[in-house]
PDB file of N, CA and C in Angstrom:
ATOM      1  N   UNK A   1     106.435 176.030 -10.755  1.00  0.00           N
ATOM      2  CA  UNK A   1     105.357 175.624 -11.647  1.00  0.00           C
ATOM      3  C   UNK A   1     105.296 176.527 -12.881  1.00  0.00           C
ATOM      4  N   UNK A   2     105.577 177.837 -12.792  1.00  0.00           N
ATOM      5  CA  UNK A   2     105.700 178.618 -13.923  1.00  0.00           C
ATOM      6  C   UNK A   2     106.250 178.707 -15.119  1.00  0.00           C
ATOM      7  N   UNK A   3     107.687 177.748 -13.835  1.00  0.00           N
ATOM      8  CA  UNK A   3     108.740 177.791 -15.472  1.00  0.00           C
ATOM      9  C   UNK A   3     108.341 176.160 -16.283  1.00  0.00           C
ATOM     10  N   UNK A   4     107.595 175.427 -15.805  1.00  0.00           N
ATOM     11  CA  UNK A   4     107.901 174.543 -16.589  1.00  0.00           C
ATOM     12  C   UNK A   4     106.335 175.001 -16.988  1.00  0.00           C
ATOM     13  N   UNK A   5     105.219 175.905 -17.155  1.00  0.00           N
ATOM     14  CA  UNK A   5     104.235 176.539 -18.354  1.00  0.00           C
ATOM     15  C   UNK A   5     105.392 177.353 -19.313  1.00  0.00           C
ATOM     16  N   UNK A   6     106.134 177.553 -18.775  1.00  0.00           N
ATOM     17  CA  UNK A   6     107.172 178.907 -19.917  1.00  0.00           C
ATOM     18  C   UNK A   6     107.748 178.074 -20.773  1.00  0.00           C
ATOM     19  N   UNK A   7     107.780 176.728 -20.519  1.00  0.00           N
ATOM     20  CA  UNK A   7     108.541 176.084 -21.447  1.00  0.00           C
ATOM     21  C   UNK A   7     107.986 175.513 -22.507  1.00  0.00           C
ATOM     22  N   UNK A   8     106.473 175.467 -22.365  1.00  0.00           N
ATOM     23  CA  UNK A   8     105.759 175.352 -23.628  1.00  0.00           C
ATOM     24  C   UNK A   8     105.287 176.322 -24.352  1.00  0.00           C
ATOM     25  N   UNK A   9     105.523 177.468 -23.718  1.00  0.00           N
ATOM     26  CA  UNK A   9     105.896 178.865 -24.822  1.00  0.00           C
ATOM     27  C   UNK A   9     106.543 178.730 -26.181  1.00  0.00           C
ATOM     28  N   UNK A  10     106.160 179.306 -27.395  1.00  0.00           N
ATOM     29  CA  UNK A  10     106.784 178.590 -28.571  1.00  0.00           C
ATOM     30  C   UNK A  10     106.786 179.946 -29.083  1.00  0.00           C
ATOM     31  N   UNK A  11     107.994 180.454 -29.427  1.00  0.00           N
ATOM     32  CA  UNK A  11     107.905 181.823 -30.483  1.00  0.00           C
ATOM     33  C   UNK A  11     108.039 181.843 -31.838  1.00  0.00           C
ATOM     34  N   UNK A  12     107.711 182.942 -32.388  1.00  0.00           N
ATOM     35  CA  UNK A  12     107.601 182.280 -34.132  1.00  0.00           C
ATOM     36  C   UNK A  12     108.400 183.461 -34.653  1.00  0.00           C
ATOM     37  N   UNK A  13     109.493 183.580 -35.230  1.00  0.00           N
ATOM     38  CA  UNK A  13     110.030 184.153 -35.887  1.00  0.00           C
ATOM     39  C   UNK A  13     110.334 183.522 -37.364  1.00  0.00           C
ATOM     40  N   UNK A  14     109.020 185.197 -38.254  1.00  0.00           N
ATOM     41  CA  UNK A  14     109.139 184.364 -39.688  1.00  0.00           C
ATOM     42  C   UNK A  14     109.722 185.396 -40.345  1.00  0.00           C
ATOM     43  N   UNK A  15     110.602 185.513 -41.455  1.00  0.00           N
ATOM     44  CA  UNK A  15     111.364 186.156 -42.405  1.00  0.00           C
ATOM     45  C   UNK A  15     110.981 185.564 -43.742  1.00  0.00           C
ATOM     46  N   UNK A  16     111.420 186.447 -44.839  1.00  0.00           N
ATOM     47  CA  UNK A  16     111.729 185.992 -45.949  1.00  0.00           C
ATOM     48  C   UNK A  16     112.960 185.736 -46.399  1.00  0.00           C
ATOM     49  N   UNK A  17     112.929 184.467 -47.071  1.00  0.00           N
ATOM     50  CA  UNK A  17     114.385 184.059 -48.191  1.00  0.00           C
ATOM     51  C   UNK A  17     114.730 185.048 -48.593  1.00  0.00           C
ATOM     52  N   UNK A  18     113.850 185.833 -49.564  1.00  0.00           N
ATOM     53  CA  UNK A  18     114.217 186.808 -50.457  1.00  0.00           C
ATOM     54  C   UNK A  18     113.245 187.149 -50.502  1.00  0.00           C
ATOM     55  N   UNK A  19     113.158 188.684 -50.690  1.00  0.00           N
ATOM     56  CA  UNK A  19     112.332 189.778 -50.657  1.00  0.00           C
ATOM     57  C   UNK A  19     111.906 189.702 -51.943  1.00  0.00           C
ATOM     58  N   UNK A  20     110.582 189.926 -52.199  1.00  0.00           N
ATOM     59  CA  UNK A  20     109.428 190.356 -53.276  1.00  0.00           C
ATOM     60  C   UNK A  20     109.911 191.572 -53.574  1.00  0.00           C
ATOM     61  N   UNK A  21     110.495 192.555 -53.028  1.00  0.00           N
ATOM     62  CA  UNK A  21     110.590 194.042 -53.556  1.00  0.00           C
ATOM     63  C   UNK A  21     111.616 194.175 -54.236  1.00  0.00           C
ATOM     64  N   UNK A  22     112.850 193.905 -53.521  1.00  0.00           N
ATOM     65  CA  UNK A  22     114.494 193.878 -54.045  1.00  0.00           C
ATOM     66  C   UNK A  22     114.772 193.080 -54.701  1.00  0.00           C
ATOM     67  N   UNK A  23     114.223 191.937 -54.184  1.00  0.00           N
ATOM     68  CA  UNK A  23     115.230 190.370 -54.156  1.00  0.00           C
ATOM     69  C   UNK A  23     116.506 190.301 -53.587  1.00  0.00           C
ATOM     70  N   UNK A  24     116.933 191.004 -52.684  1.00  0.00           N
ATOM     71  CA  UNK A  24     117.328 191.040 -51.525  1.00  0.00           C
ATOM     72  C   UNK A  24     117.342 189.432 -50.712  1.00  0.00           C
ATOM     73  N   UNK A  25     117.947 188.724 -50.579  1.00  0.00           N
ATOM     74  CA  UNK A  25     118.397 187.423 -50.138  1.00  0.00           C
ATOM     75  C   UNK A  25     118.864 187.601 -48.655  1.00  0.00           C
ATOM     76  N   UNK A  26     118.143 186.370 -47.636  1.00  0.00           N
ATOM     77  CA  UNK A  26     118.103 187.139 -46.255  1.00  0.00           C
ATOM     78  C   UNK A  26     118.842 185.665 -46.059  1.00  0.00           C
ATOM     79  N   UNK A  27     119.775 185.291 -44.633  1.00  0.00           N
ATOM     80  CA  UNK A  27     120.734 184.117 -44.408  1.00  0.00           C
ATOM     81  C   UNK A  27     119.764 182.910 -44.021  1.00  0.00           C
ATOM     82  N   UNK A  28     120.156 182.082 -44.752  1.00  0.00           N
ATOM     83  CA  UNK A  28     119.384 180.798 -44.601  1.00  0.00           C
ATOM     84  C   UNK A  28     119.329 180.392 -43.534  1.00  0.00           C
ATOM     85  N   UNK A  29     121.030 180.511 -42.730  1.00  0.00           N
ATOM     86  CA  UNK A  29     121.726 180.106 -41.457  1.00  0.00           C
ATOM     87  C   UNK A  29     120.902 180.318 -40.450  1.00  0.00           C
ATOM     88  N   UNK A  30     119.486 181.309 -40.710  1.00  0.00           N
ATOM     89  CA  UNK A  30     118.975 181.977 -39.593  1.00  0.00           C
ATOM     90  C   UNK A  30     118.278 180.886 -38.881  1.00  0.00           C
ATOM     91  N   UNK A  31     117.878 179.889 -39.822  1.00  0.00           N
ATOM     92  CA  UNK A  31     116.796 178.631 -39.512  1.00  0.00           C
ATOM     93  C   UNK A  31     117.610 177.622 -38.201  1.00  0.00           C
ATOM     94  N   UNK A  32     119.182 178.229 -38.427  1.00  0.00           N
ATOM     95  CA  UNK A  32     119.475 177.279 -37.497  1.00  0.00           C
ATOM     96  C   UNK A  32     120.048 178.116 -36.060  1.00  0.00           C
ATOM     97  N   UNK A  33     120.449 179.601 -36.372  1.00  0.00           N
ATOM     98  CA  UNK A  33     121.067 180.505 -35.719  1.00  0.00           C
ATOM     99  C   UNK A  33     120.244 180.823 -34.430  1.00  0.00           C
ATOM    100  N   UNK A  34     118.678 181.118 -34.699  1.00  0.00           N
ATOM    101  CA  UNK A  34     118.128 181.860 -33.896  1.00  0.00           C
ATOM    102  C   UNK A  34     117.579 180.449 -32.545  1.00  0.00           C
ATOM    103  N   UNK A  35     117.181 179.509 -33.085  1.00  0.00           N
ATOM    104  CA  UNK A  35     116.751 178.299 -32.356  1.00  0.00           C
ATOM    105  C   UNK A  35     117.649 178.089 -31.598  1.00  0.00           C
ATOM    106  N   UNK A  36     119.180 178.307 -31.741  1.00  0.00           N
ATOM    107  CA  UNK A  36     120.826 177.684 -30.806  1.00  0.00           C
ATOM    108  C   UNK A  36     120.603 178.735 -30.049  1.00  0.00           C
ATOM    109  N   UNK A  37     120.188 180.042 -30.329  1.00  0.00           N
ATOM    110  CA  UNK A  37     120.700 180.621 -29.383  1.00  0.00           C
ATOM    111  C   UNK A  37     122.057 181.559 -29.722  1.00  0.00           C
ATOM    112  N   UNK A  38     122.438 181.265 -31.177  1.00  0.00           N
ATOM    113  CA  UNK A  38     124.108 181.617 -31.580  1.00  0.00           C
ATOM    114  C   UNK A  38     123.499 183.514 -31.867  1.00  0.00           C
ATOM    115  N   UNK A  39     122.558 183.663 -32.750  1.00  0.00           N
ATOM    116  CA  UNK A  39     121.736 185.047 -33.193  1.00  0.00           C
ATOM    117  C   UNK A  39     120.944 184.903 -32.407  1.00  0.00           C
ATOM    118  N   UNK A  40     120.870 186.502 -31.724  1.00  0.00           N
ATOM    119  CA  UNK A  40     119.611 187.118 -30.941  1.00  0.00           C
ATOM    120  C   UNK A  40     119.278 187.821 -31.592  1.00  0.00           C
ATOM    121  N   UNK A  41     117.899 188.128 -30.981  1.00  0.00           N
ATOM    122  CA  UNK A  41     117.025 189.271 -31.929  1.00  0.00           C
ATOM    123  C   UNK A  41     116.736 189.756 -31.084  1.00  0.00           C
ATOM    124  N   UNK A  42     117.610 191.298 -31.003  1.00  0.00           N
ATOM    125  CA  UNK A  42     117.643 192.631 -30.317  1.00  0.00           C
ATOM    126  C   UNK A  42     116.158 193.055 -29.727  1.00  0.00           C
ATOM    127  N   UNK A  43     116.177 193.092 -28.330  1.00  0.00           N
ATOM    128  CA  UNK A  43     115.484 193.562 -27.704  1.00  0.00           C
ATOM    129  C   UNK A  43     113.804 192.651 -27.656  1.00  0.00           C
ATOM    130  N   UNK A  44     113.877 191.439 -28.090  1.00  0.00           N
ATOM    131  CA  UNK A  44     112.966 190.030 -27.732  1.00  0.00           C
ATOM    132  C   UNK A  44     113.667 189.027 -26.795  1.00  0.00           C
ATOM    133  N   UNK A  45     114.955 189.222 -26.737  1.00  0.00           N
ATOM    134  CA  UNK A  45     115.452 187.654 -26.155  1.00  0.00           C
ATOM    135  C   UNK A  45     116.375 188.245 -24.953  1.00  0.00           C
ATOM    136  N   UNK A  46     115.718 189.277 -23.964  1.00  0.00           N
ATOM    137  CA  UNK A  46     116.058 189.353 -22.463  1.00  0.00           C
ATOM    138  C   UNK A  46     117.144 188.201 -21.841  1.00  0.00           C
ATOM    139  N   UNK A  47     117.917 187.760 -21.279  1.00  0.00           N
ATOM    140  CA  UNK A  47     118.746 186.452 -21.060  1.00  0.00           C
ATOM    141  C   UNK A  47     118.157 186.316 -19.965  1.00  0.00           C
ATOM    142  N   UNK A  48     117.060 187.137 -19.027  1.00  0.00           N
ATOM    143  CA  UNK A  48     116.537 186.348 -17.496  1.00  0.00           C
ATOM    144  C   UNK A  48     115.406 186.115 -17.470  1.00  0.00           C
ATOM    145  N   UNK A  49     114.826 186.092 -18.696  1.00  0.00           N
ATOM    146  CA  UNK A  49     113.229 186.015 -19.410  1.00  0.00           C
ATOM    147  C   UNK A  49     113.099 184.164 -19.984  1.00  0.00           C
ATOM    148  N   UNK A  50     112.419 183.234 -18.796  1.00  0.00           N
ATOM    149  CA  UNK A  50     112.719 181.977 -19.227  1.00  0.00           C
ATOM    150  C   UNK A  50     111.640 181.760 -20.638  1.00  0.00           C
ATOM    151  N   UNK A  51     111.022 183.074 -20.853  1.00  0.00           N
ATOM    152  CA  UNK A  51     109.692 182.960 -21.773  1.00  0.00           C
ATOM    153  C   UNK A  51     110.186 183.436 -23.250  1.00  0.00           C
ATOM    154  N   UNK A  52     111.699 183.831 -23.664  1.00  0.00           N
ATOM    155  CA  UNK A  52     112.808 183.968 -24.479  1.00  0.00           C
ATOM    156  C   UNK A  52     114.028 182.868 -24.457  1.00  0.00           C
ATOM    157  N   UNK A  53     114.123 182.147 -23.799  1.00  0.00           N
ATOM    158  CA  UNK A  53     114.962 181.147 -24.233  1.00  0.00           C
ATOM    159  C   UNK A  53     115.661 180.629 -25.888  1.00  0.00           C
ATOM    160  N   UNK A  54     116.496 180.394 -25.982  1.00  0.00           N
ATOM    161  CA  UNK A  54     117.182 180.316 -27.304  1.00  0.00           C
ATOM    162  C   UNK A  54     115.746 178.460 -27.895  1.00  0.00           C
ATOM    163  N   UNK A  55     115.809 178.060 -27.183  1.00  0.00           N
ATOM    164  CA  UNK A  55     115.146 177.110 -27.604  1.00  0.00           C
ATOM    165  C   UNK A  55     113.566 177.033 -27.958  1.00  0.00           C
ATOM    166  N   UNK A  56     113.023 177.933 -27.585  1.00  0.00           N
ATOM    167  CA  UNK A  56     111.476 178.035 -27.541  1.00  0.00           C
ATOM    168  C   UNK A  56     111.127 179.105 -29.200  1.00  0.00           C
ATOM    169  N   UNK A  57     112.379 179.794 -30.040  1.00  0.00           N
ATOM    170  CA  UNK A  57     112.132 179.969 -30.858  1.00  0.00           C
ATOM    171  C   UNK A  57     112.019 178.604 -32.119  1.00  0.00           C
ATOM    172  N   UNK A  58     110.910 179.173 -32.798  1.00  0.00           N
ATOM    173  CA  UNK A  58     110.340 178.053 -34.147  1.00  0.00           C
ATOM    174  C   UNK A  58     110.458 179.241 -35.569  1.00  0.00           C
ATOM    175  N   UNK A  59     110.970 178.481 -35.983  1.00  0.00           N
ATOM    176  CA  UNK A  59     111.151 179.517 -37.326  1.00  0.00           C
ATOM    177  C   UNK A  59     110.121 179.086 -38.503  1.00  0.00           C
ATOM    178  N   UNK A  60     109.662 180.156 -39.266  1.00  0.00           N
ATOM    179  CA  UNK A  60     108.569 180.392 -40.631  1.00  0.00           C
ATOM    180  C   UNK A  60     109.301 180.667 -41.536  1.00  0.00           C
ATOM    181  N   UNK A  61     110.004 180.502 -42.584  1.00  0.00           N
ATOM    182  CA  UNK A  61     110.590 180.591 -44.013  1.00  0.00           C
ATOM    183  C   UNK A  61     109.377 180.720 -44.934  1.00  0.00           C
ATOM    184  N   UNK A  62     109.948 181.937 -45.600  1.00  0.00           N
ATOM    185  CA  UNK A  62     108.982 182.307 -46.274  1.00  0.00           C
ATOM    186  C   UNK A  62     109.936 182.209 -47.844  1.00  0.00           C
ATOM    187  N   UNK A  63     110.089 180.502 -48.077  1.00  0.00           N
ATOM    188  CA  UNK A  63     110.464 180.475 -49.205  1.00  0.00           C
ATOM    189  C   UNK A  63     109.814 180.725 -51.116  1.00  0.00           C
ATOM    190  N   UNK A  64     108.255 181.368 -50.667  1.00  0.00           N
ATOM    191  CA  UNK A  64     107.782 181.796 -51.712  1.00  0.00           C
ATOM    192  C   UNK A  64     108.678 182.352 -52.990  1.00  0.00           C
ATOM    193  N   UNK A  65     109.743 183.575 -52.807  1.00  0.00           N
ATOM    194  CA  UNK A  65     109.940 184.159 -53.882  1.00  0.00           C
ATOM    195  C   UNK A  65     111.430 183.126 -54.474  1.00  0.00           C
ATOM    196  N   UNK A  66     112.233 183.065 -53.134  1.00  0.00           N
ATOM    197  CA  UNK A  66     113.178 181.890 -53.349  1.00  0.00           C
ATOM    198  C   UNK A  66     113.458 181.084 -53.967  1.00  0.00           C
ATOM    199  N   UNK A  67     112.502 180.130 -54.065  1.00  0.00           N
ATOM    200  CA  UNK A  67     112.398 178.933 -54.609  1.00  0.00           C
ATOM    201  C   UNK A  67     112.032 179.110 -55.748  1.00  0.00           C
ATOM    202  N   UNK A  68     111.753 179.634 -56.578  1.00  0.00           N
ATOM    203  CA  UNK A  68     111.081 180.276 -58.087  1.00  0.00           C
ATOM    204  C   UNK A  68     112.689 180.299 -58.887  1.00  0.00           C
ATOM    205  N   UNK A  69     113.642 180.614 -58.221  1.00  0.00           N
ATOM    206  CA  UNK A  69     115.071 180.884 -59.041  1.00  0.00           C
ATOM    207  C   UNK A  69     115.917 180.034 -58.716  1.00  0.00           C
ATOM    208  N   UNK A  70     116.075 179.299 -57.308  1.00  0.00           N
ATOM    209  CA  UNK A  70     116.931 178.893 -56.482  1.00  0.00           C
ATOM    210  C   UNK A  70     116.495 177.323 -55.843  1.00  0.00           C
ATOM    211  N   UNK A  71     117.665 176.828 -55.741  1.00  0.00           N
ATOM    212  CA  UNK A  71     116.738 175.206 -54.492  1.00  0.00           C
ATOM    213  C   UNK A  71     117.273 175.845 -53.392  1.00  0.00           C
ATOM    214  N   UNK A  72     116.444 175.458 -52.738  1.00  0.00           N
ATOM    215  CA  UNK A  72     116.324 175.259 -51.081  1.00  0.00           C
ATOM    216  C   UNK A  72     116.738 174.055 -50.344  1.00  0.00           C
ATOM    217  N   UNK A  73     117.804 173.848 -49.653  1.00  0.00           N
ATOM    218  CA  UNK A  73     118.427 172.293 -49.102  1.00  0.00           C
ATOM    219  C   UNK A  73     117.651 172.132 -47.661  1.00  0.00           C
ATOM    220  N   UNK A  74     116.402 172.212 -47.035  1.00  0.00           N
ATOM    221  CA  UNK A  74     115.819 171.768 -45.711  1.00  0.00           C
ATOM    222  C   UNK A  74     116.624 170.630 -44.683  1.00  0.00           C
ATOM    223  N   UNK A  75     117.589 170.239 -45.299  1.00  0.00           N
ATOM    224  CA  UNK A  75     118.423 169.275 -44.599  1.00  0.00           C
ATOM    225  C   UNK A  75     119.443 170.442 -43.651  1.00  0.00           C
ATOM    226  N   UNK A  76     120.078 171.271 -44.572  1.00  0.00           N
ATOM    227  CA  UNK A  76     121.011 172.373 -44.257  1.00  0.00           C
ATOM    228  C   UNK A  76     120.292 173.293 -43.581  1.00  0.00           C
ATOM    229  N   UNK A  77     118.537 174.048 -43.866  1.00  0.00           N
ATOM    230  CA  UNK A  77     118.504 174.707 -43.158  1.00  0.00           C
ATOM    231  C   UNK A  77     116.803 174.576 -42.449  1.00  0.00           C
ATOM    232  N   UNK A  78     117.005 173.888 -41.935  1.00  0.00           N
ATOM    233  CA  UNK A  78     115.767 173.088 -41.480  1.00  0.00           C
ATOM    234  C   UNK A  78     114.522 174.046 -40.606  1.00  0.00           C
ATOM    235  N   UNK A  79     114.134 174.727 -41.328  1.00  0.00           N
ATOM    236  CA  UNK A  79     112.920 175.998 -41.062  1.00  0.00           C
ATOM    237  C   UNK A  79     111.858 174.817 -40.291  1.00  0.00           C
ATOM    238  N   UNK A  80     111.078 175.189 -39.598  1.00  0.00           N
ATOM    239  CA  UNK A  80     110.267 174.765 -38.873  1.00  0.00           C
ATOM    240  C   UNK A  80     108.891 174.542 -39.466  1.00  0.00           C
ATOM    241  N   UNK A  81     108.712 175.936 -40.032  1.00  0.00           N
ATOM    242  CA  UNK A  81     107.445 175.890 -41.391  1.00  0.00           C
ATOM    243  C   UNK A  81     108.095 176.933 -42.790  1.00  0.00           C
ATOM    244  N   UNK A  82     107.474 176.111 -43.703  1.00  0.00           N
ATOM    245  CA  UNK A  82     108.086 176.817 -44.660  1.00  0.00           C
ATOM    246  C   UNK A  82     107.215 177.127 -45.671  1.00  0.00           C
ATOM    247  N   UNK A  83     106.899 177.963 -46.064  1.00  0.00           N
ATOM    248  CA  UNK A  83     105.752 178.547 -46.927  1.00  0.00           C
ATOM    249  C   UNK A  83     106.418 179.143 -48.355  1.00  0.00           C
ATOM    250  N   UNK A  84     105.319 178.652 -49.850  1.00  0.00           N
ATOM    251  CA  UNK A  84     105.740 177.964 -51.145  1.00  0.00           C
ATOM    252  C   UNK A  84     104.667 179.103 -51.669  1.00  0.00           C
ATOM    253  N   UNK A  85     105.059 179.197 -53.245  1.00  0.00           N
ATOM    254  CA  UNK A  85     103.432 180.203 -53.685  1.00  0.00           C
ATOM    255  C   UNK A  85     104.244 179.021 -54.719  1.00  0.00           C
ATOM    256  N   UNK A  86     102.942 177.979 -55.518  1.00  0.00           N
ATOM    257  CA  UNK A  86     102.944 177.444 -56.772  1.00  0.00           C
ATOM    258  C   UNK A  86     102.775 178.393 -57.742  1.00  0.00           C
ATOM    259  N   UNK A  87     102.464 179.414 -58.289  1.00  0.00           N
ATOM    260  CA  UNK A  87     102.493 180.440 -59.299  1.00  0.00           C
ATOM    261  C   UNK A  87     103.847 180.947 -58.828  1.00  0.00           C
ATOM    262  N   UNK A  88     104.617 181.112 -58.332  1.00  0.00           N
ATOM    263  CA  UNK A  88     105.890 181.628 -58.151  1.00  0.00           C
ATOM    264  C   UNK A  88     106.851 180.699 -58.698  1.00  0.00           C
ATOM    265  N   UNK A  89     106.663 179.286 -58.549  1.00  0.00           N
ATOM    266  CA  UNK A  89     107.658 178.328 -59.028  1.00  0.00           C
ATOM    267  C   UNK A  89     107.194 178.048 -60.552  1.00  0.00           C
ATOM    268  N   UNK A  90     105.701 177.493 -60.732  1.00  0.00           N
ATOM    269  CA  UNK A  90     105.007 177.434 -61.851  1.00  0.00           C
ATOM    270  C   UNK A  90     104.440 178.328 -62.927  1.00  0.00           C
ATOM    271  N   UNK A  91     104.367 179.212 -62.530  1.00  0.00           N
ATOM    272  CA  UNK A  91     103.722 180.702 -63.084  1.00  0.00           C
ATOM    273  C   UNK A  91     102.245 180.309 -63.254  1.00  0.00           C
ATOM    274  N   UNK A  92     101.269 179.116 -62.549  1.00  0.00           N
ATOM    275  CA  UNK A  92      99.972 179.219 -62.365  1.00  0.00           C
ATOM    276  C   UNK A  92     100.180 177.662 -61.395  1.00  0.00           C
ATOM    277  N   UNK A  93      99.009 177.487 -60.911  1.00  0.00           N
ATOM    278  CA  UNK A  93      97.345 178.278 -60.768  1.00  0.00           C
ATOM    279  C   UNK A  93      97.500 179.402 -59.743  1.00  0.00           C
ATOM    280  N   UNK A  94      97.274 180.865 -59.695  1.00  0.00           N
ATOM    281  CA  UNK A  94      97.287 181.730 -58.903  1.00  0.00           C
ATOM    282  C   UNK A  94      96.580 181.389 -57.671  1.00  0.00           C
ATOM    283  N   UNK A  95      97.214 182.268 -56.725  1.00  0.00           N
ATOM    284  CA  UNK A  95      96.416 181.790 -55.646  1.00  0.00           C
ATOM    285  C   UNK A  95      96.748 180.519 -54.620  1.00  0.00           C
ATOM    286  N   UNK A  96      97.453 179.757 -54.855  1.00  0.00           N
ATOM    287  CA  UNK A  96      97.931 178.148 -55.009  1.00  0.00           C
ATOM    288  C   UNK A  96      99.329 178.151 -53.829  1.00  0.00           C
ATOM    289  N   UNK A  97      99.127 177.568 -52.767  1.00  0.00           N
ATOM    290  CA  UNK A  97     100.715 177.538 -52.237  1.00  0.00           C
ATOM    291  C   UNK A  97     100.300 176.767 -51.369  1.00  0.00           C
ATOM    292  N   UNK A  98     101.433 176.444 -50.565  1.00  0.00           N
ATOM    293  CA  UNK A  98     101.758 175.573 -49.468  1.00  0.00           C
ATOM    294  C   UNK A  98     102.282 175.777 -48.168  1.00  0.00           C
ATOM    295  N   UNK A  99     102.007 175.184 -47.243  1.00  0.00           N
ATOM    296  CA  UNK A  99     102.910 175.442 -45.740  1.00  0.00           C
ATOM    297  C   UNK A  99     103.537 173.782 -45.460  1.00  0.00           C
ATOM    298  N   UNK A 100     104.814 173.626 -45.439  1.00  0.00           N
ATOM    299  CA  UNK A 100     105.415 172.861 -45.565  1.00  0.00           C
ATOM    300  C   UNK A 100     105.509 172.461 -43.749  1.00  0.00           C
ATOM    301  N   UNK A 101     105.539 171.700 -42.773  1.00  0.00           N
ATOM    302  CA  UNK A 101     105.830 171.801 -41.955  1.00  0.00           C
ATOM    303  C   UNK A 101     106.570 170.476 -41.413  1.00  0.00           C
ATOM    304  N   UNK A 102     107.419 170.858 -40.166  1.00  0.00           N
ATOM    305  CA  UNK A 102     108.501 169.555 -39.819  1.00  0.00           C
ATOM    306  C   UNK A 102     107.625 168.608 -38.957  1.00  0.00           C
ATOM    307  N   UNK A 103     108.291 167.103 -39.266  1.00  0.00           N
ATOM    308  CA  UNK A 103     107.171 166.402 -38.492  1.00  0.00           C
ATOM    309  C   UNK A 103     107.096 167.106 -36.791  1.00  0.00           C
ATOM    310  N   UNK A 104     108.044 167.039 -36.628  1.00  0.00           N
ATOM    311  CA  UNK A 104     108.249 167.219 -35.100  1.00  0.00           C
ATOM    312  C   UNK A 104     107.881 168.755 -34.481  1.00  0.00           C
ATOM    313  N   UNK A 105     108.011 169.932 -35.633  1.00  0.00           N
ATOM    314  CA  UNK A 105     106.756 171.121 -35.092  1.00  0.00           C
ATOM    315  C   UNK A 105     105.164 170.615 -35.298  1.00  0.00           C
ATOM    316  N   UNK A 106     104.662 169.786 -36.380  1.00  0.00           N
ATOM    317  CA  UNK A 106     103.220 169.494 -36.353  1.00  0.00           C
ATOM    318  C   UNK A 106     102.468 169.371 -35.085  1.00  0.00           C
ATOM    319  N   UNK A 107     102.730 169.020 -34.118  1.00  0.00           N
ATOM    320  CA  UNK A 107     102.200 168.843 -33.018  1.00  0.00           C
ATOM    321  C   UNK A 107     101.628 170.207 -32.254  1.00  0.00           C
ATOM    322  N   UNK A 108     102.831 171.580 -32.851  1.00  0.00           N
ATOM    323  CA  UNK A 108     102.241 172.752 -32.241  1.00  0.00           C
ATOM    324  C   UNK A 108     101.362 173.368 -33.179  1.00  0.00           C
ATOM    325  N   UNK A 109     100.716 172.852 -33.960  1.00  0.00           N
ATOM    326  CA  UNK A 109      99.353 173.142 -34.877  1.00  0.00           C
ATOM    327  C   UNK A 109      98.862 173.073 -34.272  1.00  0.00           C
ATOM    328  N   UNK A 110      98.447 171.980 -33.419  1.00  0.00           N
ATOM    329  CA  UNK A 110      97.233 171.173 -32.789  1.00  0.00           C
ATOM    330  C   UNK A 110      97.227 171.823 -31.257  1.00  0.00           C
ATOM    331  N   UNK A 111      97.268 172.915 -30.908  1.00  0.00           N
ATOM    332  CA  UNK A 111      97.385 173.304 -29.793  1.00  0.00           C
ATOM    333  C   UNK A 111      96.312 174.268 -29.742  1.00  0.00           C
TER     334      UNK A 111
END
């Protein structure tokens, strides 16, 4: 009975595109890497821990600074939620952004 509560466990691993400080550019690939299972993230993803599974990660893109210089292809790297600052792309209204989300994560809003 446990493992099938562990399986609606949902982890959120969010990064940035590119860093606000450097601009430092982080792998897009990650949106698809960490969900397969192909990239682990050292010392979260135990292999006998059914509450770490490669599948129960959901990824946050934090395409705010990104998208201001660059497109973003969501087909190629299909982030789970993806978060926008409109003064970053537009240079106003401050304050102003978005959380972009996939139809098929929307459902874990509502939880």
């Amino acid at each position: 009975e446990c493992l099938s509560d562990c399986d609606k466990i949902f982890n959120l691993f969010v990064y940035p595109a590119q860093s606000n400080f450097c601009g430092q550019k982080y792998p897009l690939d990650w949106c698809t890497e960490i969900p397969s299972g192909q990239l682990t993230i050292a010392g979260l993803c135990p292999p006998y821990s059914p509450r770490f599974k490669p599948s129960s990660w959901k990824i946050c893109l934090d395409a705010a600074s990104l998208v201001a210089t660059n497109t973003l292809d969501l087909t190629q790297h299909p982030a789970d939620f993806v978060t926008v600052s409109f003064y970053k792309v537009f240079g106003f209204p401050t304050g102003l952004g978005a959380l972009l989300v996939r139809r098929d994560s929307a459902p874990l809003l509502f939880k």
